[in-house]
N, C-alpha and C. Protein backbone atom coordinates (compact mmCIF):
# COMPACT_ATOMS: atom_id res chain seq x y z
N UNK A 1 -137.07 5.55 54.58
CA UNK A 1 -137.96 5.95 55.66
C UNK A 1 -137.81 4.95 56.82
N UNK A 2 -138.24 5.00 57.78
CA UNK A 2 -137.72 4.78 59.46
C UNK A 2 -138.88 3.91 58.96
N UNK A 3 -138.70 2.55 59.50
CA UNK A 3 -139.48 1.95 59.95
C UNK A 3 -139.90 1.67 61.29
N UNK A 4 -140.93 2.48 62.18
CA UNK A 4 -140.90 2.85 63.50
C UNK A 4 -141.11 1.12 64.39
N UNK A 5 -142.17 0.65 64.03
CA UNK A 5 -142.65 -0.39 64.89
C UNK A 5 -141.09 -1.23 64.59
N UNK A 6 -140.66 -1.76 63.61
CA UNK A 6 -139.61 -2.85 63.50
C UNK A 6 -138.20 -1.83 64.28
N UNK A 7 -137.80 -0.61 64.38
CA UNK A 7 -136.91 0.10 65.49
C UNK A 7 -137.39 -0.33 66.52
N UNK A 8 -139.00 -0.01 67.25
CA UNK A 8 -139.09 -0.66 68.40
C UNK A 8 -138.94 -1.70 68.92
N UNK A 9 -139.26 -2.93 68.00
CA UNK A 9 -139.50 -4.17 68.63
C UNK A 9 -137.58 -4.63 68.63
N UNK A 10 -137.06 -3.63 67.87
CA UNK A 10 -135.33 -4.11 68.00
C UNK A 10 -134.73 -3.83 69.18
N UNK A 11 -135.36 -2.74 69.86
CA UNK A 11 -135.00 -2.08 70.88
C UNK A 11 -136.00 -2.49 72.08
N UNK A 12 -136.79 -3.27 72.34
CA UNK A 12 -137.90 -3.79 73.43
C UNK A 12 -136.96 -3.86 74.41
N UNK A 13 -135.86 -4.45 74.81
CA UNK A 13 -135.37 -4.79 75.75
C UNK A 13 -134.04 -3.64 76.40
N UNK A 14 -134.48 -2.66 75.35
CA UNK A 14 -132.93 -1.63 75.95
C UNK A 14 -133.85 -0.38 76.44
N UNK A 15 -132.88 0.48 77.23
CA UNK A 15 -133.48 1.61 78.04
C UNK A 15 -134.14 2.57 76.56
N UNK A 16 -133.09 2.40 75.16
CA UNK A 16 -133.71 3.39 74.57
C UNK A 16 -134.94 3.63 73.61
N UNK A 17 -135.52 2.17 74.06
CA UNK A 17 -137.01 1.96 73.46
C UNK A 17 -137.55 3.02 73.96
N UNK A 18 -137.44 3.76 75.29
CA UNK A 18 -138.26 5.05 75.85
C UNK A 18 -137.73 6.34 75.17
N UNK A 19 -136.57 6.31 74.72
CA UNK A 19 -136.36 7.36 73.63
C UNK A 19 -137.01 7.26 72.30
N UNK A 20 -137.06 6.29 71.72
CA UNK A 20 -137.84 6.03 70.50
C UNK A 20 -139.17 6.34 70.90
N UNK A 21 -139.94 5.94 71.89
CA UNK A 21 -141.68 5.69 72.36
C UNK A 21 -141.92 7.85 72.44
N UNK A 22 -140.77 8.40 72.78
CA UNK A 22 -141.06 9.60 72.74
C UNK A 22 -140.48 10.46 71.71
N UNK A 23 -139.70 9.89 71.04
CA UNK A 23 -139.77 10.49 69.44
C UNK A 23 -140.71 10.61 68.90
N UNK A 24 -140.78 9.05 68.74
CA UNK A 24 -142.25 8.77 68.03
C UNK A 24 -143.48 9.86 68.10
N UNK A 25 -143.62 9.83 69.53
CA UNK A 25 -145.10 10.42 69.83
C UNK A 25 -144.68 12.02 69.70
N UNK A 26 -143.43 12.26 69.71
CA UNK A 26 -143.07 13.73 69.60
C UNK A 26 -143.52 14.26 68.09
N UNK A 27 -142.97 13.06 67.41
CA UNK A 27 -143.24 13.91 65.60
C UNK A 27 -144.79 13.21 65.18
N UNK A 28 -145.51 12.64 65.61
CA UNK A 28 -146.54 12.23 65.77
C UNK A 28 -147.82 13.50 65.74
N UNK A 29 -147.27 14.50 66.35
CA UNK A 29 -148.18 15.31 66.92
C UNK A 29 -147.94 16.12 65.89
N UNK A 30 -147.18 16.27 65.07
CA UNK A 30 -146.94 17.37 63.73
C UNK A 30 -146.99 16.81 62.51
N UNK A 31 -146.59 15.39 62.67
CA UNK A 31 -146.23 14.75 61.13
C UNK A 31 -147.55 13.40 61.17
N UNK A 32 -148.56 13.91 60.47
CA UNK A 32 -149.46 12.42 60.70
C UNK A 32 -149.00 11.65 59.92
N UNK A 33 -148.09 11.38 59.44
CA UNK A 33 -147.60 9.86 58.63
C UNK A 33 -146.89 8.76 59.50
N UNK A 34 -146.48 9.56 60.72
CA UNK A 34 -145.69 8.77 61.85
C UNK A 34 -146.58 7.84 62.75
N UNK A 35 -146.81 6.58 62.23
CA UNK A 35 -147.60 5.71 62.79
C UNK A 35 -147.17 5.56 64.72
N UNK A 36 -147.14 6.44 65.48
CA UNK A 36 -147.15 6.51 66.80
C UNK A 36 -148.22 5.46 67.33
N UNK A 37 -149.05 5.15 67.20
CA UNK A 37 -150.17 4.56 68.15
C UNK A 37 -149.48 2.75 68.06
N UNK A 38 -148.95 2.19 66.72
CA UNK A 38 -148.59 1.12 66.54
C UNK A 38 -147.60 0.71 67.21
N UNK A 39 -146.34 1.66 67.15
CA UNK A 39 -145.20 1.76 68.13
C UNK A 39 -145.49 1.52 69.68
N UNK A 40 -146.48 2.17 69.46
CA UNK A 40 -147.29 2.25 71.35
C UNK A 40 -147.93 1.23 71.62
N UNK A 41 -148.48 0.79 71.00
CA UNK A 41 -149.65 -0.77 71.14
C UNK A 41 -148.38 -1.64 70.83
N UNK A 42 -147.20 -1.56 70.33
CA UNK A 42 -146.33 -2.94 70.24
C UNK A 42 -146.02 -3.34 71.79
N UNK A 43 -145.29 -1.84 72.39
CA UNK A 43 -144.54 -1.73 73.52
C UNK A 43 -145.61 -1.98 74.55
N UNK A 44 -146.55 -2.12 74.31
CA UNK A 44 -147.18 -2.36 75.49
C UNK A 44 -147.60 -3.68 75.52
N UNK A 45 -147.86 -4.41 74.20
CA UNK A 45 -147.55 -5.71 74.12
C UNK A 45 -146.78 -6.93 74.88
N UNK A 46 -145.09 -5.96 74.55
CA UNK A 46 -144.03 -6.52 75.24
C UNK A 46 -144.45 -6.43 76.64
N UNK A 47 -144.82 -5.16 77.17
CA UNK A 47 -145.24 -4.75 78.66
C UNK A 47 -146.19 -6.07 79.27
N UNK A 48 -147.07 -6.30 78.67
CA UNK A 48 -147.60 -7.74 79.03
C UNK A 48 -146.80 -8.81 79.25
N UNK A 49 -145.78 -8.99 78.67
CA UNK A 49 -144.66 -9.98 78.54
C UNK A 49 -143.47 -9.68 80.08
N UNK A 50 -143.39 -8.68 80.46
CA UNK A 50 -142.74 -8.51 81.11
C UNK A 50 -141.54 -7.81 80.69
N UNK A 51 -141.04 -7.54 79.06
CA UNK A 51 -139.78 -7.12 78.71
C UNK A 51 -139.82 -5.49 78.38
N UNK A 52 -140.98 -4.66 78.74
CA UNK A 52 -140.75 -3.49 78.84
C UNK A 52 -141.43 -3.30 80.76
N UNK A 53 -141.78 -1.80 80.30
CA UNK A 53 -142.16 -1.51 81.61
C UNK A 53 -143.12 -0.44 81.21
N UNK A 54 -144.98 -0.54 81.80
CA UNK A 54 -145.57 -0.62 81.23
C UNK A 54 -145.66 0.69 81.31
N UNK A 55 -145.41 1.34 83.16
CA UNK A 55 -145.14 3.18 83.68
C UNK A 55 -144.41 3.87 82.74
N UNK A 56 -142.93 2.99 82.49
CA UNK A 56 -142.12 4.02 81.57
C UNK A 56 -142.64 4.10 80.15
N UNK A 57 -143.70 3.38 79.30
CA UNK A 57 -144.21 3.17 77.86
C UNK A 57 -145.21 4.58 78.30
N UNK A 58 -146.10 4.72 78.73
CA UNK A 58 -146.79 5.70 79.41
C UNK A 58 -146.35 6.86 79.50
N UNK A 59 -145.64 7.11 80.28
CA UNK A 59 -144.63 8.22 80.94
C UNK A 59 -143.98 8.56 79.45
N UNK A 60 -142.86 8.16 78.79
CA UNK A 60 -142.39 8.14 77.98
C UNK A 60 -143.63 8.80 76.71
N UNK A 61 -144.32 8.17 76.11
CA UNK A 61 -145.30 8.77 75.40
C UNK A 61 -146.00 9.89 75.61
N UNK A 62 -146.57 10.09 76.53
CA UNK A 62 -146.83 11.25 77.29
C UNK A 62 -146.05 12.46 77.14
N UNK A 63 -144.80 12.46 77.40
CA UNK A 63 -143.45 13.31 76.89
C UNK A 63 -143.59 13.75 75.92
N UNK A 64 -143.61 13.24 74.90
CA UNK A 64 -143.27 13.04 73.32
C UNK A 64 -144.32 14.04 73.10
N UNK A 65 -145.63 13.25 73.22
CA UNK A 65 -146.80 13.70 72.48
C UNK A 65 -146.86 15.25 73.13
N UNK A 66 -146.76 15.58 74.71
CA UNK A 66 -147.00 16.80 75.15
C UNK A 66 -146.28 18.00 74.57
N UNK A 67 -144.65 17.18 74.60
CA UNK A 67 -143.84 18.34 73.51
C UNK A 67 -144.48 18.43 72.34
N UNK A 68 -144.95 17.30 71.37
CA UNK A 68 -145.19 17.59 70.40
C UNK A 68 -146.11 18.48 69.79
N UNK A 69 -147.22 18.11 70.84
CA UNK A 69 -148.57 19.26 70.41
C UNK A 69 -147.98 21.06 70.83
N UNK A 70 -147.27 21.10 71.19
CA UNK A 70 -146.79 22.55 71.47
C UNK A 70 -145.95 22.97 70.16
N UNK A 71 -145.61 22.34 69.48
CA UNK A 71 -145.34 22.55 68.40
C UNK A 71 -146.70 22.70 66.99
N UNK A 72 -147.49 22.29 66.81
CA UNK A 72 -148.01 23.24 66.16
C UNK A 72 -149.06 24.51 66.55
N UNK A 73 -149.07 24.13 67.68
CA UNK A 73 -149.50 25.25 68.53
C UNK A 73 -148.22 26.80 68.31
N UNK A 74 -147.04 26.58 68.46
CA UNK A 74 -145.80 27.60 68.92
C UNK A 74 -146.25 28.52 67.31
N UNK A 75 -146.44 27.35 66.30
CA UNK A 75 -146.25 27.52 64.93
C UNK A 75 -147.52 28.67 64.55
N UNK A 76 -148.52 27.92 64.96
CA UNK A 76 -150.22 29.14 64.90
C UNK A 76 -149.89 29.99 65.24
N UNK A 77 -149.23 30.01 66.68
CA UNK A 77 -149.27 31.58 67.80
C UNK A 77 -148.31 32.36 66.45
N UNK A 78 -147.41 32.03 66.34
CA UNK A 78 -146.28 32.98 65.48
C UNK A 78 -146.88 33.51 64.25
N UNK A 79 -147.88 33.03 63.63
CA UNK A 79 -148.44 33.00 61.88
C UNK A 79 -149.77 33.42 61.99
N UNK A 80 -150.21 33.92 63.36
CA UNK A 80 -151.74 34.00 63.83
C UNK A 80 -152.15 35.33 63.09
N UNK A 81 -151.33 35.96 63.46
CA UNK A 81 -151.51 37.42 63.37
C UNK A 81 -151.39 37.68 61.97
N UNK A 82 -150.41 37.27 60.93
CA UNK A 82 -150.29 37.07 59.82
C UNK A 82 -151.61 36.54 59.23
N UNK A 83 -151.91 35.66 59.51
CA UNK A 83 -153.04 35.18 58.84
C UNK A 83 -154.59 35.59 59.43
N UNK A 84 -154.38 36.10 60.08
CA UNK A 84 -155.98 37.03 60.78
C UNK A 84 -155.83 38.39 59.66
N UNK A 85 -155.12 39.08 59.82
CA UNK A 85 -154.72 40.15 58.54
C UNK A 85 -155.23 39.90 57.16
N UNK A 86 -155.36 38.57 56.93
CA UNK A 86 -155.41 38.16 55.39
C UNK A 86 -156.94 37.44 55.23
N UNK A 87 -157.27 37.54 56.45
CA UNK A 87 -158.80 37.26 56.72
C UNK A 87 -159.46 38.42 56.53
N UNK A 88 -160.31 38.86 55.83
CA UNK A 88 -160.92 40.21 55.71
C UNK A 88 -162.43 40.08 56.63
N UNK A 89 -162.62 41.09 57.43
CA UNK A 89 -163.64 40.92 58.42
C UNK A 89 -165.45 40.39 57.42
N UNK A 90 -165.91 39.64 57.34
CA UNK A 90 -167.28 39.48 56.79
C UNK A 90 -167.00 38.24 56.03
N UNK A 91 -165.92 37.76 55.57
CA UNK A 91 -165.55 36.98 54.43
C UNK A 91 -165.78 35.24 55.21
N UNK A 92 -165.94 34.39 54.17
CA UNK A 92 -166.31 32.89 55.15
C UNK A 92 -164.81 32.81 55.55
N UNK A 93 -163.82 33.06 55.31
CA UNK A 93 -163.02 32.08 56.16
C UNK A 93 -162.64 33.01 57.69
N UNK A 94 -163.20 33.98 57.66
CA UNK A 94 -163.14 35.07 58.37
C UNK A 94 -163.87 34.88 59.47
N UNK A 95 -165.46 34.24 59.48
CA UNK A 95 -166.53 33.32 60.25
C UNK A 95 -165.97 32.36 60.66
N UNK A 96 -165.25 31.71 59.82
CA UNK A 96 -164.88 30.15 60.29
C UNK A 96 -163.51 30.35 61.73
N UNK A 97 -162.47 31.41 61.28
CA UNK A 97 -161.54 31.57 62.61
C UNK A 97 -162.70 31.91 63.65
N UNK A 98 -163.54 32.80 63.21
CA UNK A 98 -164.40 33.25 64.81
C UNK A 98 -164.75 32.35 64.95
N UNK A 99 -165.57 31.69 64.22
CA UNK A 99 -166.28 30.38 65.09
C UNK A 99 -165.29 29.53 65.61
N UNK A 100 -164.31 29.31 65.01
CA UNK A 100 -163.70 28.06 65.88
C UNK A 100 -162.71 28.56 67.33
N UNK A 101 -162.95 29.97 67.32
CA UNK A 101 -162.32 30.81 68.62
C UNK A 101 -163.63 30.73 69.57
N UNK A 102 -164.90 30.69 69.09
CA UNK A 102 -165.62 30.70 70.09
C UNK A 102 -166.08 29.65 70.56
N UNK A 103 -165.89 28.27 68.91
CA UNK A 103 -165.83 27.01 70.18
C UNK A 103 -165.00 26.60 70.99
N UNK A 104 -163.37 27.26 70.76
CA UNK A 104 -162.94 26.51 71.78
C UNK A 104 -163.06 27.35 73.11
N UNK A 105 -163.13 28.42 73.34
CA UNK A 105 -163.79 29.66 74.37
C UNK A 105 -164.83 28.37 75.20
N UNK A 106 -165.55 28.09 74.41
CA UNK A 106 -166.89 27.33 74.96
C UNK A 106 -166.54 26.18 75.53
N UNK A 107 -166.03 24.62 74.76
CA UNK A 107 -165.65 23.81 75.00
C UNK A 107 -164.21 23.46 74.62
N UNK A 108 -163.53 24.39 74.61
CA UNK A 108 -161.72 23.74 74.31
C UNK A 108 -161.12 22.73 74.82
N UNK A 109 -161.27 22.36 76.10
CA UNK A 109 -160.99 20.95 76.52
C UNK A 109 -161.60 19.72 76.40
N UNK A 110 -162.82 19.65 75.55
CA UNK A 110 -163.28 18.57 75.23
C UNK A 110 -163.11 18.57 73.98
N UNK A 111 -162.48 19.23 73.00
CA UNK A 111 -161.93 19.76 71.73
C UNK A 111 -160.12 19.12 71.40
N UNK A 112 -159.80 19.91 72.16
CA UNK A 112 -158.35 19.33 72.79
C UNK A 112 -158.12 18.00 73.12
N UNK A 113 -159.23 17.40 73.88
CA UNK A 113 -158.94 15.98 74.45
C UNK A 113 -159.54 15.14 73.50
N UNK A 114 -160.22 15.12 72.96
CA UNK A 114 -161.32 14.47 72.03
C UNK A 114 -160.33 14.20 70.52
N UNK A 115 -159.82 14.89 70.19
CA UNK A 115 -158.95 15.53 68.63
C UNK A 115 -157.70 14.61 68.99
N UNK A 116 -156.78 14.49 70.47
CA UNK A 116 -155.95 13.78 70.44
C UNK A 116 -156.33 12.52 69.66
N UNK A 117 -156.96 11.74 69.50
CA UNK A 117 -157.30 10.14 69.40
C UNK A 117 -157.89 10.29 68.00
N UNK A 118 -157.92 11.26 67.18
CA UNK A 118 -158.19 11.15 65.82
C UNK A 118 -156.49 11.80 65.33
N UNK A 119 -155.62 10.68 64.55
CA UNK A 119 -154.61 11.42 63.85
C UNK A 119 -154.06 12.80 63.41
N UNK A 120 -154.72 12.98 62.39
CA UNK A 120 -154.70 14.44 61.83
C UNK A 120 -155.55 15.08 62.53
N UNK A 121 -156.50 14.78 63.21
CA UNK A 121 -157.22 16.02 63.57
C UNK A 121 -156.67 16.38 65.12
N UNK A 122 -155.56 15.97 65.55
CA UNK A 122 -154.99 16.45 66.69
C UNK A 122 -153.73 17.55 66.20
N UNK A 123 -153.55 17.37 65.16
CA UNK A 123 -152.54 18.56 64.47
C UNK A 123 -153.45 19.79 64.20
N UNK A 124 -154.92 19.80 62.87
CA UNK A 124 -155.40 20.42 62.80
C UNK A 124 -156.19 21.57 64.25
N UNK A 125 -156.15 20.89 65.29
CA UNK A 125 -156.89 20.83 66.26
C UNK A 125 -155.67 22.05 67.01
N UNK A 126 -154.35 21.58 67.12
CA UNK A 126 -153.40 22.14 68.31
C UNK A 126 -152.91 23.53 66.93
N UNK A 127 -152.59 23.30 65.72
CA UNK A 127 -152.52 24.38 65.17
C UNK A 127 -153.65 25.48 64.88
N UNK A 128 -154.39 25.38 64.56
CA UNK A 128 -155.88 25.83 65.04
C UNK A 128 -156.12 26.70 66.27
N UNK A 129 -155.61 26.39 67.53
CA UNK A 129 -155.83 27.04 68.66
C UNK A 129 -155.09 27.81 68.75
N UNK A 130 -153.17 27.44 68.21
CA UNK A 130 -152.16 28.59 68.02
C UNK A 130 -152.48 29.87 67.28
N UNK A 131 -153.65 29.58 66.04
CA UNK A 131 -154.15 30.70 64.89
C UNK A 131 -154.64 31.92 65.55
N UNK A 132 -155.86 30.76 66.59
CA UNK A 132 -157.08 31.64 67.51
C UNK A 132 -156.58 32.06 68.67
N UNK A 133 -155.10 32.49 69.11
CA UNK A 133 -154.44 32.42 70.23
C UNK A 133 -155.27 32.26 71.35
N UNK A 134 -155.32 30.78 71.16
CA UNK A 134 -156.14 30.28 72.68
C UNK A 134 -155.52 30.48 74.16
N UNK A 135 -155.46 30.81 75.37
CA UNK A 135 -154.39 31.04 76.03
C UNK A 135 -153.98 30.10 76.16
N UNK A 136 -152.59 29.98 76.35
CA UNK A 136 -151.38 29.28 76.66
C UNK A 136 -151.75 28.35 78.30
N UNK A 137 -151.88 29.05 79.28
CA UNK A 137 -152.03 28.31 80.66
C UNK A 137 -152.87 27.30 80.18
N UNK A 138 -153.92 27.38 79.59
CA UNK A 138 -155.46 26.26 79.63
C UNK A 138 -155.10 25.23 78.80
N UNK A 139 -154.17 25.80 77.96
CA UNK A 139 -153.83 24.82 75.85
C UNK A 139 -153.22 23.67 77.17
N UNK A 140 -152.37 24.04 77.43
CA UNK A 140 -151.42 23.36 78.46
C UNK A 140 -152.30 22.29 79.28
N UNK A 141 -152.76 22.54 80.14
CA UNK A 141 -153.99 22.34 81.01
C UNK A 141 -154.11 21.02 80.17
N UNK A 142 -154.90 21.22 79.32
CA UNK A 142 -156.00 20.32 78.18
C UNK A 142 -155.12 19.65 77.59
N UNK A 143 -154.07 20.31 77.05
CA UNK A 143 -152.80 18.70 76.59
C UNK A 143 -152.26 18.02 77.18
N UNK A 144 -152.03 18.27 78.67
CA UNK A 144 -151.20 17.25 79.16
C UNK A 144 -152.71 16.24 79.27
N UNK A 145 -153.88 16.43 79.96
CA UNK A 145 -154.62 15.94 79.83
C UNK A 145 -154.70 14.65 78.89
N UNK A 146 -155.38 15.52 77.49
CA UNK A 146 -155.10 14.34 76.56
C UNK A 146 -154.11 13.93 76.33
N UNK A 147 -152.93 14.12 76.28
CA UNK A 147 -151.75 13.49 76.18
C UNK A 147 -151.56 12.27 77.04
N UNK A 148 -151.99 12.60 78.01
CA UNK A 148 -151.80 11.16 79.03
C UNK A 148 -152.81 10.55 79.11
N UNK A 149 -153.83 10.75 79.17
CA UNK A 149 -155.04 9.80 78.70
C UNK A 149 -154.76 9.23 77.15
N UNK A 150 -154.55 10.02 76.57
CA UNK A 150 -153.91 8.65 74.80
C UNK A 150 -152.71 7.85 75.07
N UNK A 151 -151.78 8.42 75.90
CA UNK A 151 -151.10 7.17 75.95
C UNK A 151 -151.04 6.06 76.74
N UNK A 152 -151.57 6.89 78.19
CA UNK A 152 -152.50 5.36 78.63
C UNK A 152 -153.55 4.72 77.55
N UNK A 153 -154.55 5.30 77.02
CA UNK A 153 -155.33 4.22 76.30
C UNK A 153 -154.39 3.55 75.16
N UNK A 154 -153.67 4.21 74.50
CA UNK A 154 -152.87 3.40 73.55
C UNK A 154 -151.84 2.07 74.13
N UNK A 155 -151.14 2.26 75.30
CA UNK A 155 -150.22 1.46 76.12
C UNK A 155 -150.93 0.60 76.58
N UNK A 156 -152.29 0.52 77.42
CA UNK A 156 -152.87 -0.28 77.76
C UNK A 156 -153.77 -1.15 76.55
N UNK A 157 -153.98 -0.42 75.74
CA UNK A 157 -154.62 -1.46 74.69
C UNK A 157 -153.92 -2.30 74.60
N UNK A 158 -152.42 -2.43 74.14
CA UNK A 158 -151.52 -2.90 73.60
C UNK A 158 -151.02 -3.97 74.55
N UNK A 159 -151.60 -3.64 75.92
CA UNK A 159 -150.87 -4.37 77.28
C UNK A 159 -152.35 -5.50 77.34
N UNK A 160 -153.30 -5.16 77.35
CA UNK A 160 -154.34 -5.67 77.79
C UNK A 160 -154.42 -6.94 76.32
N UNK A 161 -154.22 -6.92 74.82
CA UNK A 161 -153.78 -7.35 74.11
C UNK A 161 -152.62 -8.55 74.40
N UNK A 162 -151.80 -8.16 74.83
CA UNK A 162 -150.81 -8.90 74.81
C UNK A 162 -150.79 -10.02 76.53
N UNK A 163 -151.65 -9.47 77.45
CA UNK A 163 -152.39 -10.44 78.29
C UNK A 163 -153.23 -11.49 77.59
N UNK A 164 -154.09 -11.18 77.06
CA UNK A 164 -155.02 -11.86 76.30
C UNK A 164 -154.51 -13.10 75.08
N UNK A 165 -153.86 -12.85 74.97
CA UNK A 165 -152.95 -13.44 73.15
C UNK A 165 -151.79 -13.31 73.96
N UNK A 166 -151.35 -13.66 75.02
CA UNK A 166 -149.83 -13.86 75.41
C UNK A 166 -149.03 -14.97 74.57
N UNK A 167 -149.66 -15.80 73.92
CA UNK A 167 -148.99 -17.02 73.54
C UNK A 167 -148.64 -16.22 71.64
N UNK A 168 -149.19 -15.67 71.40
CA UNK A 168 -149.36 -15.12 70.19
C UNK A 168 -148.92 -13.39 69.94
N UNK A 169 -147.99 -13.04 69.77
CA UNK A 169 -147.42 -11.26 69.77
C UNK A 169 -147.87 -10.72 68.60
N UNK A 170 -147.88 -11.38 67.80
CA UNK A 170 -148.66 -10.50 66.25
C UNK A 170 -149.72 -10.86 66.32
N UNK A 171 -150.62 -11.21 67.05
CA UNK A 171 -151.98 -11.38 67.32
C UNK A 171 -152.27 -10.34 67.97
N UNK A 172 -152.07 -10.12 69.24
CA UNK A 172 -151.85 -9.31 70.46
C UNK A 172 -151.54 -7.62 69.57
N UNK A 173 -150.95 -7.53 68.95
CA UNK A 173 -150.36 -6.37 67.94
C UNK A 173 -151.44 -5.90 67.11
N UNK A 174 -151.86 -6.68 66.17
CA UNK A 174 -152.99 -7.00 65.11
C UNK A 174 -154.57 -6.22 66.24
N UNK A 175 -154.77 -6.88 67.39
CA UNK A 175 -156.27 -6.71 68.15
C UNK A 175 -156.06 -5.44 68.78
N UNK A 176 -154.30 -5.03 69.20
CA UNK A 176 -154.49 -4.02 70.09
C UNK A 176 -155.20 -2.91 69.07
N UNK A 177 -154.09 -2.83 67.79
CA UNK A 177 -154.19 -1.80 66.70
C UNK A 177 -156.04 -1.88 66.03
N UNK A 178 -156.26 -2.69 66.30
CA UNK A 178 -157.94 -2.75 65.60
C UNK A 178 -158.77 -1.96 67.00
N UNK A 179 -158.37 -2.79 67.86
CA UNK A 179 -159.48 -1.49 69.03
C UNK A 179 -159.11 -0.22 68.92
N UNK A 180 -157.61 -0.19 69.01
CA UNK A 180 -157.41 1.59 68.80
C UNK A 180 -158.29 2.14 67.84
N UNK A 181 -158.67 1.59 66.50
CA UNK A 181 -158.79 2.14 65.09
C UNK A 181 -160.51 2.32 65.54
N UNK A 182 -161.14 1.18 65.84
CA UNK A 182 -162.60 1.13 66.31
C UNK A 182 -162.58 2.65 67.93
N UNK A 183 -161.70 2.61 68.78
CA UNK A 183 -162.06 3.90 69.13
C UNK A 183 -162.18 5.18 68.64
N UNK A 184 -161.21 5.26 67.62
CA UNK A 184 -161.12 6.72 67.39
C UNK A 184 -161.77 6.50 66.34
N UNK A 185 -162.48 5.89 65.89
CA UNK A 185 -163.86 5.86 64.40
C UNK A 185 -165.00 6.12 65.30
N UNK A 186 -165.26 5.78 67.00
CA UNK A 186 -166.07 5.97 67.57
C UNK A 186 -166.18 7.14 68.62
N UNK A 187 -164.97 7.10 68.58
CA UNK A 187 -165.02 9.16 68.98
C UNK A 187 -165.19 9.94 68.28
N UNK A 188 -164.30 9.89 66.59
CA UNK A 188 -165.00 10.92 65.89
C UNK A 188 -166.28 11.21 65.70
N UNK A 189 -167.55 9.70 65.70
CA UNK A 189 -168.34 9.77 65.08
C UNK A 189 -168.91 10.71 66.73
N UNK A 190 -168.59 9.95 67.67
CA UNK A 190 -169.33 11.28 68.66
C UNK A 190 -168.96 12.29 68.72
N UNK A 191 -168.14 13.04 68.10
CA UNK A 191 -167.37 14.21 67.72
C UNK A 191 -168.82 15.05 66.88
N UNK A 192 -168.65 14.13 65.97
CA UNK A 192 -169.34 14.52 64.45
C UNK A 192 -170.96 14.98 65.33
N UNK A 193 -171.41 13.71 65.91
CA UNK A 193 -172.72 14.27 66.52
C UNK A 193 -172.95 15.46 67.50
N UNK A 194 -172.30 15.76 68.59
CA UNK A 194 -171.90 16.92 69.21
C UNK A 194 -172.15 17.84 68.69
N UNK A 195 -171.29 17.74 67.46
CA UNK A 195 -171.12 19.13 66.63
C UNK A 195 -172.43 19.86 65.87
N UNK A 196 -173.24 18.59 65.47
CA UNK A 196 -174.32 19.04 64.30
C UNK A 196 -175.69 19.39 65.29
């Protein structure tokens, strides 16, 4: 298995760290085992240092992740119809597609943007909307959105980190990755309240 963060930090100083920063965040968005946010908080580390560049860590992630969430989205839209069929009208899981078609009807972009910054629940979240064929113009809309707002917050953690602990890089690494973890424990939990 790829060891993502130790590829990056091999590559900090070459153009194709921005190919890796958008791999990463590309299979990120389908495969939650792909530690993307660490990769991202390294490079932005370096970005403090001066040996990346903090626009292209950004830019670059952004890419990745935007392609990526269209992928389990492409995957819902295609299997939607298939699996609405196998939903029998009255049945709970039958409630549960409506309801989650009428929350995102209601609030889909605070659904969309919110779900990026929890792991798995940005997969569950973009395949989910492909099921409920959410339209396409808005899905769009709302991912690039969160897409670039997570990788600014992930890049800048990692940058703002590595200002702070400049003398120290696995320090700087270690604090970026703990605020990330303390945000998205503190978005879900405002997730969780919203909801109930």
């Amino acid at each position: 298995m790829i060891d993502w963060v130790e590829l990056a930090e091999s590559l900090i100083t070459s153009p194709w760290l921005y190919a890796v920063l958008a791999a990463v965040s590309f299979l990120d968005s389908f495969l939650p085992l792909i530690p993307s946010e660490a990769v991202v908080i390294t490079a932005g580390v370096y970005a403090a240092t001066g040996q990346t560049d903090i626009v292209l860590v950004i830019a670059a992630t952004t890419l990745g992740a935007f392609l990526g969430d269209l992928v389990p989205y492409t995957v819902g839209r295609l299997v939607g119809e298939r699996v609405l069929q196998r939903l029998p009208p009255g049945s709970k899981r039958r409630k549960a597609h409506d309801w989650f078609a009428g929350e995102l009807e209601a609030r889909g972009g605070f659904i969309l943007v919110t779900t990026r910054f929890i792991p798995v629940g940005r997969y569950l979240a973009t395949l989910s909307t492909g099921l409920v064929r959410y339209p396409l113009p808005k899905y769009v809309v709302f991912v690039a959105l969160a897409t670039s707002s997570w990788s600014a917050y992930t890049a800048l953690t990692g940058y703002l980190g590595g200002v702070v602990f400049r003398d120290n890089t696995l320090l700087a690494i270690a604090v970026g990755i703990g605020v990330a973890l303390l945000v998205t424990a503190a978005t879900e939990a405002i997730r969780r309240l919203r909801v109930s």
